[in-house]
Protein backbone atom coordinates (compact mmCIF):
# COMPACT_ATOMS: atom_id res chain seq x y z
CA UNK A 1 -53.02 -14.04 -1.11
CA UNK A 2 -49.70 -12.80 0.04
CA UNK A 3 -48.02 -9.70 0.80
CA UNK A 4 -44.77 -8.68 0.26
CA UNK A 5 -41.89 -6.59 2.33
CA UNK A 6 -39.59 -4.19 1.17
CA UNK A 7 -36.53 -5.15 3.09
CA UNK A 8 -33.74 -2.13 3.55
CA UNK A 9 -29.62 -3.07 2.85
CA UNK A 10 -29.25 -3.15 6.47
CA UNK A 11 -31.22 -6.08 7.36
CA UNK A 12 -30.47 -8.09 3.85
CA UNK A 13 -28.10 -10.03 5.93
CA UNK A 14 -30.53 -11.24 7.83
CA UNK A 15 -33.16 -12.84 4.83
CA UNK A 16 -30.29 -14.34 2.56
CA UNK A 17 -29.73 -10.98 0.30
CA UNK A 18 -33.38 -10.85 -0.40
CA UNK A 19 -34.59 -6.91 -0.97
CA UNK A 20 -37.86 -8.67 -1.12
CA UNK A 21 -39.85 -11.04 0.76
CA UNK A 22 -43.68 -12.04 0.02
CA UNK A 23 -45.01 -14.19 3.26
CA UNK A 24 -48.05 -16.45 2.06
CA UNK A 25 -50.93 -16.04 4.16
CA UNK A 26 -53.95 -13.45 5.09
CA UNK A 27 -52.12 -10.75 7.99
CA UNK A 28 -55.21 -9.07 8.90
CA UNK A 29 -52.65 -6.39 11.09
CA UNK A 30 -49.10 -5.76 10.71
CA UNK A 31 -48.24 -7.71 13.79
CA UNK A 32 -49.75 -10.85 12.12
CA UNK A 33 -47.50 -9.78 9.51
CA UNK A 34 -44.46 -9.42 11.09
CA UNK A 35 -45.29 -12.59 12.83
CA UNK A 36 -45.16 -14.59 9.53
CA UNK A 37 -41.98 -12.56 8.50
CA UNK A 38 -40.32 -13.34 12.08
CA UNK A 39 -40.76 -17.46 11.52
CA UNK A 40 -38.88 -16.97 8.19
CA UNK A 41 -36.06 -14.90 9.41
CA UNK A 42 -36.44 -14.56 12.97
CA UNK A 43 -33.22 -12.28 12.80
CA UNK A 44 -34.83 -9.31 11.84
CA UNK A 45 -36.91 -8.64 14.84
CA UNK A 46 -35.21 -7.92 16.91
CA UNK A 47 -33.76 -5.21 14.69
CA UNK A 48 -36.98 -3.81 14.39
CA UNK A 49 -38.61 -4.09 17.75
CA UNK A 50 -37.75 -3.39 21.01
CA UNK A 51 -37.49 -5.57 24.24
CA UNK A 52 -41.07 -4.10 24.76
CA UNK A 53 -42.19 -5.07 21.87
CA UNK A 54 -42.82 -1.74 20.19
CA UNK A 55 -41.15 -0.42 16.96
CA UNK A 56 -37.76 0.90 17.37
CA UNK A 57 -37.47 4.67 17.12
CA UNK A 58 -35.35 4.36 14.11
CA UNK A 59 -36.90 2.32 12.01
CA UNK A 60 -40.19 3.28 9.96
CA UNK A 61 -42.56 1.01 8.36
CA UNK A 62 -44.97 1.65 5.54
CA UNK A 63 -48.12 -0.35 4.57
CA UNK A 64 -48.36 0.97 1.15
CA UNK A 65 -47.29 4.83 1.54
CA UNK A 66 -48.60 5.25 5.02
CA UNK A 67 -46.56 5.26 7.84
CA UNK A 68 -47.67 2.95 10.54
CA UNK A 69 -46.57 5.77 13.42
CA UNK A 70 -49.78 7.27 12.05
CA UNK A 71 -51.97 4.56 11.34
CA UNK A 72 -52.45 2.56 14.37
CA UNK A 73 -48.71 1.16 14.54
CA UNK A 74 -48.37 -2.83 15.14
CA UNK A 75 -52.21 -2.80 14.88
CA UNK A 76 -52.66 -1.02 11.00
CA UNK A 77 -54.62 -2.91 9.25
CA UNK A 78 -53.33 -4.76 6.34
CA UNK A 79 -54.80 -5.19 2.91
CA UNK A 80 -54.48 -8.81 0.83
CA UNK A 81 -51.50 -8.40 -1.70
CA UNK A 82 -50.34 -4.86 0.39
CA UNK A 83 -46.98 -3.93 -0.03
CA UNK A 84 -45.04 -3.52 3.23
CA UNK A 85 -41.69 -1.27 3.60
CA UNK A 86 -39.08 -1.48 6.64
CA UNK A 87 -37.31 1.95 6.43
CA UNK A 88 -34.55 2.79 8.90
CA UNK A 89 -34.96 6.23 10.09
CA UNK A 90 -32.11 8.86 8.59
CA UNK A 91 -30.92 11.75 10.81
CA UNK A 92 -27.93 13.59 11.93
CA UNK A 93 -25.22 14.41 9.43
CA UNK A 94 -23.28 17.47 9.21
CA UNK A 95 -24.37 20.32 7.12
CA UNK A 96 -22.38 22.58 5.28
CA UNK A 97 -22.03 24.87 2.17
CA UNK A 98 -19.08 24.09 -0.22
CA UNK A 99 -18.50 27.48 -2.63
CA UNK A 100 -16.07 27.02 -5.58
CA UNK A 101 -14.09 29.83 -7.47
CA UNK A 102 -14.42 29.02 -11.18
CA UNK A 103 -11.28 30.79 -11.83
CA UNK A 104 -9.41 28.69 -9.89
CA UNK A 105 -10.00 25.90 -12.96
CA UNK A 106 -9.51 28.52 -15.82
């Protein structure tokens, strides 16, 4: 059985353009999974973890629709033929309001 990673525009470089990667095997955790992903494209990791090896605060991974942060992390369990996603983390940005006078166009 295999499972398969969801892998964001950033790191594409990094697996030959591939949005998708399965990795043959049976990860019982999402390190063992990672593991397997690392030996293909050893690039990515260190995108993803840090010198500690923990998960970098801006990045997210989901098993499925859970996110690890809340589901034992590096140890989550993962299920044969699971569906894993890499999602970099989105914040800051500037907000603002934009109003538009119709008239102005009539």
């Amino acid at each position: 059985m295999s499972v398969t990673f969801s892998i964001p525009g950033a790191l594409r470089d990094f697996t030959g353009g591939r949005s998708r990667v399965d990795i043959e095997g049976s990860p019982a955790t999402l390190a063992d999974a990672l593991s397997l992903l690392w030996n293909l494209y050893p690039g990515i990791q260190d995108r993803v973890l840090t010198e500690q090896g923990e998960l970098r605060q801006h990045i997210n991974i989901f098993i499925g629709e859970e996110n690890v942060r809340y589901t034992g992390g590096l140890a989550s369990p993962v299920s044969p033929g699971a569906e894993i996603s890499i999602v970099p983390a989105v914040s800051g940005g500037l907000s603002f309001s934009c109003s538009v006078r119709l008239e102005q166009y009539s």
